[in-house]
Protein backbone atom coordinates (compact mmCIF):
# COMPACT_ATOMS: atom_id res chain seq x y z
CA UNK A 1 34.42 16.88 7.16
CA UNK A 2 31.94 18.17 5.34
CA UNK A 3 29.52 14.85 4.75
CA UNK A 4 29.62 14.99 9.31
CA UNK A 5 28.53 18.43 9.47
CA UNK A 6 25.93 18.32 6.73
CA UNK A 7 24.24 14.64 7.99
CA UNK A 8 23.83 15.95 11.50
CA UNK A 9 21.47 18.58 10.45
CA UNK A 10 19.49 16.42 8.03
CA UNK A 11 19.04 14.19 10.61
CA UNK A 12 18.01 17.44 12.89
CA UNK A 13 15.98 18.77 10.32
CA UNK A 14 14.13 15.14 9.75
CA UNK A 15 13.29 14.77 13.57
CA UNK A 16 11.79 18.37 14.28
CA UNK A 17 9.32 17.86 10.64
CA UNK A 18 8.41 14.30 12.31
CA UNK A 19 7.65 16.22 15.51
CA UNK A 20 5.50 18.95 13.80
CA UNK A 21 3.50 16.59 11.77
CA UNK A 22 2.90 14.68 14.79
CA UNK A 23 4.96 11.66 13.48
CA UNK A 24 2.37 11.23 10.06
CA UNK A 25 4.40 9.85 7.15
CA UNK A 26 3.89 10.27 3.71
CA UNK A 27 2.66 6.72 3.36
CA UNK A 28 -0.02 6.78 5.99
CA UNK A 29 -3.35 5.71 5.05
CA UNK A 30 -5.63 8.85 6.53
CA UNK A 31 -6.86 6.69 9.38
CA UNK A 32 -3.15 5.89 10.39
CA UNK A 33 -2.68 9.97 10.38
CA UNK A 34 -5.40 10.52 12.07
CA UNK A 35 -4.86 7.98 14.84
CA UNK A 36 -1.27 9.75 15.29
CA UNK A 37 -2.26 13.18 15.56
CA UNK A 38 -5.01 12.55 17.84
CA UNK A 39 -2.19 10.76 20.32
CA UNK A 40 0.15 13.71 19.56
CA UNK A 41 -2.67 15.75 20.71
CA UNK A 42 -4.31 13.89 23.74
CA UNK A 43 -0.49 13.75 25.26
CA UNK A 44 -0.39 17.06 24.86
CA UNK A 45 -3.57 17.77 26.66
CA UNK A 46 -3.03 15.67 29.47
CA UNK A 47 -0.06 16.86 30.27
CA UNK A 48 -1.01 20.73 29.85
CA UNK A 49 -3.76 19.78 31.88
CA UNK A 50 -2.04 17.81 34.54
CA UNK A 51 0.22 20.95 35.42
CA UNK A 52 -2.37 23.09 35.89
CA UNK A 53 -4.03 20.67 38.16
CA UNK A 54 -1.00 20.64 40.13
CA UNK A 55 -1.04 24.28 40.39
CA UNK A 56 -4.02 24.62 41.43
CA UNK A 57 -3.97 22.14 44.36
CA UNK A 58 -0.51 23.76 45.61
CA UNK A 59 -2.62 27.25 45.30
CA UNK A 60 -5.30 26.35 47.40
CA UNK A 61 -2.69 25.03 50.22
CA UNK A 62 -2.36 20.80 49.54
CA UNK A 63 1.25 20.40 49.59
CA UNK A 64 2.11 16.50 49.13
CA UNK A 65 5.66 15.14 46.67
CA UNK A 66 5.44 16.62 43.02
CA UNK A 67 7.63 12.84 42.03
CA UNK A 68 5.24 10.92 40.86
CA UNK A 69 3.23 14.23 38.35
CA UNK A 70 6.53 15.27 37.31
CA UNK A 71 7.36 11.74 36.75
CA UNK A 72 4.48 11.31 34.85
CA UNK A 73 5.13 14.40 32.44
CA UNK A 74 8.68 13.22 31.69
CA UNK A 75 7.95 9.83 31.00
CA UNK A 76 5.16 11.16 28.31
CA UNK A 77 7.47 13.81 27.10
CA UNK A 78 10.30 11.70 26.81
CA UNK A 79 7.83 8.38 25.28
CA UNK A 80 6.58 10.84 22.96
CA UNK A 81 10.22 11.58 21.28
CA UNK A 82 11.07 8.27 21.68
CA UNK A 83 8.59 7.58 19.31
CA UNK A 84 9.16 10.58 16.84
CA UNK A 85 12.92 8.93 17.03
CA UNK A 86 12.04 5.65 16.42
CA UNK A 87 8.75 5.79 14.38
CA UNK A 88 7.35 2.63 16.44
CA UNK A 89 3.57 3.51 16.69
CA UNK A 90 2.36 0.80 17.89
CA UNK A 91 4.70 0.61 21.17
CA UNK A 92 3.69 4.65 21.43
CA UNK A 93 0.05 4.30 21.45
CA UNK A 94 0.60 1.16 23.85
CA UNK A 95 2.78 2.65 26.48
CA UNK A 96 1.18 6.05 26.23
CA UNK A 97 -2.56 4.56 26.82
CA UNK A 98 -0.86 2.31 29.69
CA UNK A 99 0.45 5.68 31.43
CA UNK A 100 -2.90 7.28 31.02
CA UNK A 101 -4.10 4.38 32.86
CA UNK A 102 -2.11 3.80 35.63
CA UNK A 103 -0.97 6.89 36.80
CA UNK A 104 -4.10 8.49 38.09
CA UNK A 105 -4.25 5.51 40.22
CA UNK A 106 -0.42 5.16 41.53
CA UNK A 107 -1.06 8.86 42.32
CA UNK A 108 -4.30 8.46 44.18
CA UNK A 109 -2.61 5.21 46.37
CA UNK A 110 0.25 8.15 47.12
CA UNK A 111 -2.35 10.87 48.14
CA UNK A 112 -4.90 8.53 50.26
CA UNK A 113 -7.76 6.96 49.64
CA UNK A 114 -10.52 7.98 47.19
CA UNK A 115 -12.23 11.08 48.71
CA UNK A 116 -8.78 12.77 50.05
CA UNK A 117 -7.48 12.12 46.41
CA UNK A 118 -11.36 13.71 44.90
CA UNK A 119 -10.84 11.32 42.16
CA UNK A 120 -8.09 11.26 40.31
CA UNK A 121 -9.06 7.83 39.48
CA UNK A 122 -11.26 9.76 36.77
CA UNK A 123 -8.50 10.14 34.38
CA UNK A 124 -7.95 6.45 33.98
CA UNK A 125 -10.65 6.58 31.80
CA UNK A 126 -8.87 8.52 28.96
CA UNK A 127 -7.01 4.80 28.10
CA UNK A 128 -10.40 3.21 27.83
CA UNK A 129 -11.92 6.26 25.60
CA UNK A 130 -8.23 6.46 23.68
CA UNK A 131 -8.49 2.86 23.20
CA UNK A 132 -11.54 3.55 21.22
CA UNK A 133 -10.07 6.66 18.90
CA UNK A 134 -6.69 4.95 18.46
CA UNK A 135 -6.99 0.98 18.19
CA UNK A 136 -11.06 0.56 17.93
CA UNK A 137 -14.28 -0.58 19.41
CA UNK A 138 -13.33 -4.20 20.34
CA UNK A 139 -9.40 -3.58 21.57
CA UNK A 140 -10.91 -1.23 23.74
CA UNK A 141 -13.20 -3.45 25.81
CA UNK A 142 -9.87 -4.98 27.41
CA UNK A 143 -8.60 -1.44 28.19
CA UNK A 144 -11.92 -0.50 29.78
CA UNK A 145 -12.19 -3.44 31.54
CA UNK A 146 -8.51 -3.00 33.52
CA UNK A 147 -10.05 0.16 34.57
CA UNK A 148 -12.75 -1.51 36.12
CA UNK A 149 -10.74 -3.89 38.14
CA UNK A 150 -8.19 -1.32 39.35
CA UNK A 151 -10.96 1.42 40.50
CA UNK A 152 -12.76 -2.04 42.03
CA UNK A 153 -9.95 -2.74 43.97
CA UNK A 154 -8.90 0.66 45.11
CA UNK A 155 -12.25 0.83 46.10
CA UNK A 156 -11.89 -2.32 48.09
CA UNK A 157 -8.80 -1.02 49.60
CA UNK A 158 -10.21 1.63 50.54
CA UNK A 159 -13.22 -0.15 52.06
CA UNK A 160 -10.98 -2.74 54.15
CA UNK A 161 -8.47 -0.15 55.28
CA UNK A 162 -10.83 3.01 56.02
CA UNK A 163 -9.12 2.75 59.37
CA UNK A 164 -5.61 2.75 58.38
CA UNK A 165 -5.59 6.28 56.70
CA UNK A 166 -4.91 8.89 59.43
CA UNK A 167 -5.37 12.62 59.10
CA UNK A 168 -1.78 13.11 59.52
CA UNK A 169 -0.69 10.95 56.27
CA UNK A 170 -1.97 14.03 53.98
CA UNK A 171 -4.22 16.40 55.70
CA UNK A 172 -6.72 17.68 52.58
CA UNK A 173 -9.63 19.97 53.69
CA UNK A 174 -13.05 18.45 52.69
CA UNK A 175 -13.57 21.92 50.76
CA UNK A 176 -10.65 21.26 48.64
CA UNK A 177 -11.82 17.57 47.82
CA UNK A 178 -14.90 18.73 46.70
CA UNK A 179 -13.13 21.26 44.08
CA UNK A 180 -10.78 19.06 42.67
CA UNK A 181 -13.55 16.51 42.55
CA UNK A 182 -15.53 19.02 39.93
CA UNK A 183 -12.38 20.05 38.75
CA UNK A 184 -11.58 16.37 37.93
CA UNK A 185 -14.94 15.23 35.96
CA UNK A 186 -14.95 19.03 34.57
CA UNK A 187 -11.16 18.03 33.05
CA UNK A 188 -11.56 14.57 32.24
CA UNK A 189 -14.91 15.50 30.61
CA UNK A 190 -13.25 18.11 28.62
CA UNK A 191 -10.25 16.14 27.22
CA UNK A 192 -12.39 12.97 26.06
CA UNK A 193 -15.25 15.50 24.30
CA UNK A 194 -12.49 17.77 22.79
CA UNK A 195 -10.49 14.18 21.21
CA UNK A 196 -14.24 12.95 20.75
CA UNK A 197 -15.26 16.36 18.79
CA UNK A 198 -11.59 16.52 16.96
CA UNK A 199 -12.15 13.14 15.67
CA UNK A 200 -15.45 13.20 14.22
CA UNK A 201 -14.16 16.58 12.76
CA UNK A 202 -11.41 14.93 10.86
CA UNK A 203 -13.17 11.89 9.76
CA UNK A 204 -15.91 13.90 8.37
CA UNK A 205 -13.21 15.77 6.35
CA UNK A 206 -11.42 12.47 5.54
CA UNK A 207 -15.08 11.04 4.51
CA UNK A 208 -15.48 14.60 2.15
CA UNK A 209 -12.62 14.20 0.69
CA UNK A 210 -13.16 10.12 -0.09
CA UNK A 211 -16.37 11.56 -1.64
CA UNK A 212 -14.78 14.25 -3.74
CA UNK A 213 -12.26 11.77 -4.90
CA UNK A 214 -14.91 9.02 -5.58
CA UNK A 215 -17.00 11.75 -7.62
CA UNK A 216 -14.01 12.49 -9.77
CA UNK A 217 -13.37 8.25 -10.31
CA UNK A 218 -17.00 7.85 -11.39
CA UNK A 219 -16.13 11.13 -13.59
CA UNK A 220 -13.69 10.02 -14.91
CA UNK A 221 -14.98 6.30 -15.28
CA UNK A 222 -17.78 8.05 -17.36
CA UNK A 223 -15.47 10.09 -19.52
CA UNK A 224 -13.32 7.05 -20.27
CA UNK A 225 -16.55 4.66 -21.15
CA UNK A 226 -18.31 7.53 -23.06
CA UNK A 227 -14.51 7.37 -24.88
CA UNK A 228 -14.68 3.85 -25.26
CA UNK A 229 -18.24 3.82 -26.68
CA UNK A 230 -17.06 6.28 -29.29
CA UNK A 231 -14.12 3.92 -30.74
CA UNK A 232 -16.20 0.56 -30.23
CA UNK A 233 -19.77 0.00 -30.72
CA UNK A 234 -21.54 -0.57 -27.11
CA UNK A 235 -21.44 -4.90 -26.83
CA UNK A 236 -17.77 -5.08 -28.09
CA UNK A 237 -16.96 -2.25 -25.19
CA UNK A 238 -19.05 -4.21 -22.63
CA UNK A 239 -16.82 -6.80 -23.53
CA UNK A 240 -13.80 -5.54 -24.03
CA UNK A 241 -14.29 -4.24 -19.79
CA UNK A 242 -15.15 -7.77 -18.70
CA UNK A 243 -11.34 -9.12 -19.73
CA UNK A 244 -12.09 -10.34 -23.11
CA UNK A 245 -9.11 -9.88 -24.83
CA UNK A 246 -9.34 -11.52 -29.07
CA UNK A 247 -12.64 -9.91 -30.20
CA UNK A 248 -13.50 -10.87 -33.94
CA UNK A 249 -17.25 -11.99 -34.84
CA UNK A 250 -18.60 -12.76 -38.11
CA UNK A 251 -21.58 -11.07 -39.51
CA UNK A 252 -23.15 -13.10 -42.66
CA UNK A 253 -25.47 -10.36 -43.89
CA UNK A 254 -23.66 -6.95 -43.09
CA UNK A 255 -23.44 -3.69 -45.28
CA UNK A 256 -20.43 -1.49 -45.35
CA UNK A 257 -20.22 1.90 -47.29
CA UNK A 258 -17.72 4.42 -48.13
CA UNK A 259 -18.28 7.69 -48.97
CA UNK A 260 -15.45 10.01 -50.38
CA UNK A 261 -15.51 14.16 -50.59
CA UNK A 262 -15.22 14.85 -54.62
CA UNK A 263 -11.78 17.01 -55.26
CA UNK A 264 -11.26 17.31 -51.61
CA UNK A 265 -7.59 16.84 -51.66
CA UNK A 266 -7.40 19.83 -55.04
CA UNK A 267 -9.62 22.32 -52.57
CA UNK A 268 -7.73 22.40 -49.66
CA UNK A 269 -4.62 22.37 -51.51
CA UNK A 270 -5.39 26.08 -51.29
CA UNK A 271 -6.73 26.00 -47.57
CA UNK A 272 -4.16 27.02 -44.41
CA UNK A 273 -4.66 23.74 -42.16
CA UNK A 274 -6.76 25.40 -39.82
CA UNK A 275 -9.44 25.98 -42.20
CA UNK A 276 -8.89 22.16 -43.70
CA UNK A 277 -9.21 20.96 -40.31
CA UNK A 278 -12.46 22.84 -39.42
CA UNK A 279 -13.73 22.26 -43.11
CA UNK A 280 -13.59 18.22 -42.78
CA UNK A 281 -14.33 18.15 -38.63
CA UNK A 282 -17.44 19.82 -39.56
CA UNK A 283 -18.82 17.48 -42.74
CA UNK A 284 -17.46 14.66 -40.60
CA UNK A 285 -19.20 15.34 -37.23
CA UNK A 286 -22.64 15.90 -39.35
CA UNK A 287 -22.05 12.60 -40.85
CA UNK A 288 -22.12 10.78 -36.78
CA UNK A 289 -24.98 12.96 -36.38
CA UNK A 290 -26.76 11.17 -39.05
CA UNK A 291 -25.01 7.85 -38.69
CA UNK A 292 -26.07 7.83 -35.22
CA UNK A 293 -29.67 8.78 -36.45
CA UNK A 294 -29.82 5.61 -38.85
CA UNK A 295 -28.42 2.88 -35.90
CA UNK A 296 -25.30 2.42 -38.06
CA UNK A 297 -21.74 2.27 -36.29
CA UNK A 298 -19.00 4.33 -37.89
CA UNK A 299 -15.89 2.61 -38.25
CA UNK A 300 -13.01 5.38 -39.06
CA UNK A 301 -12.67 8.08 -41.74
CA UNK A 302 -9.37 7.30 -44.04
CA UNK A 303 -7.72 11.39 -45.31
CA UNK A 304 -11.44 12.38 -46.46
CA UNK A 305 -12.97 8.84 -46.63
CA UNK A 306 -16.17 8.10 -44.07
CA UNK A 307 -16.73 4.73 -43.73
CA UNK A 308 -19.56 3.17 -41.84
CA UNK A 309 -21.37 -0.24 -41.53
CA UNK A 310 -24.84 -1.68 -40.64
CA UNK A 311 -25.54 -5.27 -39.54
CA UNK A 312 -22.47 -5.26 -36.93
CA UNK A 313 -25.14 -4.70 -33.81
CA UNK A 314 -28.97 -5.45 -33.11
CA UNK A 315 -29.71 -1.77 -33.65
CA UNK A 316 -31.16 -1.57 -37.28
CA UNK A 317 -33.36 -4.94 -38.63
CA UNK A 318 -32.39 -3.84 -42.00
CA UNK A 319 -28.65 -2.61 -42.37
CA UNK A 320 -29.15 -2.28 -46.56
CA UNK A 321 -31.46 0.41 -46.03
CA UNK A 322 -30.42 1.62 -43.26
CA UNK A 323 -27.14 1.98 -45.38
CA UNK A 324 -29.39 3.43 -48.23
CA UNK A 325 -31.21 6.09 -46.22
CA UNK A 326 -27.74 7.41 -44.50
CA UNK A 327 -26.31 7.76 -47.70
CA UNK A 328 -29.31 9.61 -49.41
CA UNK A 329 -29.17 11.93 -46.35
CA UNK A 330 -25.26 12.79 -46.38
CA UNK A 331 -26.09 13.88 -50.00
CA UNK A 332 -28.58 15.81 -49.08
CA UNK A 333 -26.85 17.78 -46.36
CA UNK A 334 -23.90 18.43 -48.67
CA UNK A 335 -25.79 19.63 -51.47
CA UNK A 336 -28.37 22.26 -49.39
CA UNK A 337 -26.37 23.27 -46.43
CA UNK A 338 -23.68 25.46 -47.26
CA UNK A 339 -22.53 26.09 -43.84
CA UNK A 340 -21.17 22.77 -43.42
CA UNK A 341 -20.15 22.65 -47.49
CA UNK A 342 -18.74 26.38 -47.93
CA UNK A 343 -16.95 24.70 -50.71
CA UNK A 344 -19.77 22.74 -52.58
CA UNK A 345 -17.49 19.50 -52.35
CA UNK A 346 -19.79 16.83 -54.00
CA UNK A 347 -19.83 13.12 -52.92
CA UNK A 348 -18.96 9.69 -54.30
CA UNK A 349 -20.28 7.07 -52.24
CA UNK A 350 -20.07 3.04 -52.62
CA UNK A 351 -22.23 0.16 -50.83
CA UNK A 352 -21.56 -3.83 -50.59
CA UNK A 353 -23.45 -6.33 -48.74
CA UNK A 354 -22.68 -9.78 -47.62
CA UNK A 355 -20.77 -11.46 -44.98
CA UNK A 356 -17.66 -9.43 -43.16
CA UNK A 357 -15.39 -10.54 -40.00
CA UNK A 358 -15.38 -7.45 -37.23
CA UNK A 359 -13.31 -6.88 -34.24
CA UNK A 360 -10.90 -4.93 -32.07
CA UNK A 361 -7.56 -4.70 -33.66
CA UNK A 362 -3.99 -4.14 -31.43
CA UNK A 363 -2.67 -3.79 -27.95
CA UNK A 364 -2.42 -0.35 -27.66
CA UNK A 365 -4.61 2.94 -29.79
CA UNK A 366 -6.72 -0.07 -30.59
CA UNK A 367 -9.67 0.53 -33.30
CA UNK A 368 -12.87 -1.57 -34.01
CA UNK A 369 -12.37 -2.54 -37.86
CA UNK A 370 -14.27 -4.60 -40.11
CA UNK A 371 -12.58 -7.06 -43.21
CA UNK A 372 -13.74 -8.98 -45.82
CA UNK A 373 -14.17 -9.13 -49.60
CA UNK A 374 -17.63 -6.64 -49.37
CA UNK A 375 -15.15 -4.08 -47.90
CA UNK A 376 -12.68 -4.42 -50.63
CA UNK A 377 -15.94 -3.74 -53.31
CA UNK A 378 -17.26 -1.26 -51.59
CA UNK A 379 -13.89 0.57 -51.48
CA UNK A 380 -13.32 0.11 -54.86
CA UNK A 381 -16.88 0.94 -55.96
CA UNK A 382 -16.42 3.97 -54.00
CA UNK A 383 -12.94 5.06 -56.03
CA UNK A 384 -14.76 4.85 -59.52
CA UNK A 385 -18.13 5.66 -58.60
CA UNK A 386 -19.22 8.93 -60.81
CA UNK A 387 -19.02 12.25 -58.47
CA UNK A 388 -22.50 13.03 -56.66
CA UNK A 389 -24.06 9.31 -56.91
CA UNK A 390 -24.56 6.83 -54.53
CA UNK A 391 -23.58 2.86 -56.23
CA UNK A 392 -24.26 -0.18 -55.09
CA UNK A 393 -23.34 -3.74 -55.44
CA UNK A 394 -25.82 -6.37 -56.74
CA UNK A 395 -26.11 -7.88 -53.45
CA UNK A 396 -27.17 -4.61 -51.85
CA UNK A 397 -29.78 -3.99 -55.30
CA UNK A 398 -31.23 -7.23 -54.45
CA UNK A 399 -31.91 -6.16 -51.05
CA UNK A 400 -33.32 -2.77 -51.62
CA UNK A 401 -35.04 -3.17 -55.54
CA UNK A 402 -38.89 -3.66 -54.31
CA UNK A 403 -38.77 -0.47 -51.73
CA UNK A 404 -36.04 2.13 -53.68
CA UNK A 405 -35.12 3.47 -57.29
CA UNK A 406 -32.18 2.97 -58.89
CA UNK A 407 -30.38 3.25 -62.25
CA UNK A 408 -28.61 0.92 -63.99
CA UNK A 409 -26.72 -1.54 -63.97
CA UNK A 410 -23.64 -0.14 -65.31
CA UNK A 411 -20.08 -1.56 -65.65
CA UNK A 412 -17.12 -0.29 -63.18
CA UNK A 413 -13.77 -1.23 -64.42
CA UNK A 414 -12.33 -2.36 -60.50
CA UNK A 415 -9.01 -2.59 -59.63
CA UNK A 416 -8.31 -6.07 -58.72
CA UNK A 417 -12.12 -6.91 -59.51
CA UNK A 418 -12.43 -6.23 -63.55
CA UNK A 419 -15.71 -5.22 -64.46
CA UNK A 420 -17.98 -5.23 -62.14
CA UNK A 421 -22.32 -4.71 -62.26
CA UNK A 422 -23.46 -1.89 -59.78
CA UNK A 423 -26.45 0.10 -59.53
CA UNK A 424 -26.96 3.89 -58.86
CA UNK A 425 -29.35 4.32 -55.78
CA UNK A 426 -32.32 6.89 -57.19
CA UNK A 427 -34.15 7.56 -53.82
CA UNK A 428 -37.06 5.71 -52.04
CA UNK A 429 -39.96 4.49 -54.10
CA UNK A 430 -43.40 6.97 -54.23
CA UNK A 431 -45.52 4.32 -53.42
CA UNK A 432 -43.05 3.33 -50.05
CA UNK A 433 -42.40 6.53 -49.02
């Protein structure tokens, strides 16, 4: 008993919010919506409209049958919540345009001909112009077109049977032709600029709001690329948007460094996290600065490990010292600005050079990581360096010995390596500087 009382009223309920949102459903495209309200609203001028015409004519002293207009506003009242019942559109718009069409003329042929009915013909027009707002340009030629024939032929008719018509059928003084022949192109006039005017209203808002929504894609299109550009370096994220899916390339001549924070982990062992965090966002967002400065591509920082590489793009001509001068800078900015370095951390830093395989690594929180056996050594060069120098590998040495200083070689016990030559990067040479 309860399930029958309660349905009833949903369906109620359902019926009268399809009836104030002139039949739109939530899965309307805007034009769709658009299209319906404007139907919902040119019934409901016509028929407003229609009464008062009737009114009026009865005011000024016209008396003929009131079947056929009240006809007409049942039949559009009653197609109307036919359609809000059923939620056929495309039968609505159809039977609603064909009523705008061919009433104006079955009620001229039941007034007279077309002076004694001063008209009405006129509002046969609104299926032609509603054609337009509610299927388009071309479906509306047809509809324009049928208007055309039938005012030709009631023309005609009235041309062949100008005799037939006698006062007595409907007597309609010439004065009150003439009115309701203003009064006609006044109305018709009215309805098709006030649905013109609505329409170009709405699309206008429809067309802002497409804007606003395409400014907020490209927004966020630009947020998600500048994103994209900061995990991969700009050719592997040009790629990675055309489809490619398995990047890896092989570099033969690439340099990778690492450079670790000296006694990091003992300092902020006495740090609240806030102050760790802020300490190693700020040494680490100086190091882009000056990785971005030198064409180099960071790869990831590891706990309070930067690592970087040079070779991986066309950027820099000479990833070794590009490599060198990065790394002669990041000691620099540790050791003079105590801003960044509140805790005068010092840095161990390690460089390799030779051939390394890069590319994008997983499905999902992918990075851009490079492997090889120069990462391994400079990792491991990196973990025994001395605190506060900058080593590098004999391949690197060979690369940089005619245009920097260095010290050495000296012998680094490696894990997994044994000893192992490397050189201590001094600076830039006087004469090269």
């Amino acid at each position: 008993m309860r399930m029958s009382s309660v349905l009833p009223l949903s369906s109620s309920a359902g019926f009268l919010e399809r009836l104030r949102n002139a039949g739109v459903e939530p899965g309307d495209s805007p034009e769709l919506a658009l299209n319906k309200q404007l139907l919902f609203f040119a019934t409901g001028l016509v028929s407003i409209t229609s009464m008062l015409w009737l009114a009026i004519y009865w005011s000024l002293g016209p008396q003929f049958p009131v079947t056929l207009p009240y006809l007409f506003q049942l039949t559009l009242a009653g197609n109307l919540l036919l359609y809000v019942h059923s939620r056929n559109f495309d039968f609505f718009r159809f039977s609603q345009l064909t009523l705008f069409l061919f009433a104006p003329f079955a009620m001229q042929w039941s007034i007279g001909n077309f002076i004694s009915g001063s008209g009405i013909i006129l509002w046969g027009l609104l299926a032609p112009f509603g054609a337009i707002l509610f299927y388009g340009v071309r479906e509306s030629i047809v509809w324009f077109f049928a208007w055309v024939l039938f005012t030709a032929l009631t023309g005609l008719f009235d041309f062949l049977l100008v005799d037939v018509y006698t006062p007595q059928r409907l007597a309609i003084p010439l004065r009150t032709s003439m009115v309701f022949f203003a009064l006609n192109f006044i109305a018709v006039a009215s309805i098709i600029y006030v649905l013109l005017r609505y329409s170009i209203q709405e699309k206008r808002k429809i067309q802002e709001r497409l804007e606003e929504a395409h400014r907020q894609l490209l927004e966020a299109q630009y947020r998600s690329e500048k994103l994209l550009l900061n995990i991969l370096p700009a050719p592997v994220a040009e790629r990675l948007k055309h489809g490619e899916a398995n990047i890896a390339d092989g570099f033969p001549d690439a340099t990778v460094m690492f450079a670790d924070l000296v006694d990091f982990t003992r300092i902020a062992s006495n740090m609240p996290p806030e102050q760790v965090f802020g300490m190693l966002n700020g040494i680490f967002s100086a190091f882009d600065d000056l990785c971005e400065r030198y064409g180099l591509e960071k790869i990831k920082t590891i706990g309070d490990a930067y690592m970087a590489a040079g070779g991986l793009t066309h950027t820099v001509d000479d990833p070794a010292g590009a490599c060198a001068d990065f790394a002669l800078a990041m000691q620099t900015l540790l050791r003079h600005d105590g801003r960044i370095n509140s805790a005068h951390m010092g840095l161990r830093i390690g460089i390799s050079s030779g051939p390394v395989v890069a590319g994008v690594v997983g499905k999902h929180k992918f990075i851009y990581d490079v492997w090889g056996d120069r990462v391994n050594l400079a990792s491991r060069i990196t973990d025994e360096a001395p605190p506060g120098t900058i080593c590098c590998d004999t391949a690197t040495f060979e690369h940089l010995a005619d245009r920097y200083d260095f010290e050495g070689p000296i012998q680094l016990n490696l894990k997994g390596k044994g000893e192992v030559a490397v050189y201590r990067l001094i600076g830039r040479k006087t004469s090269s500087a």
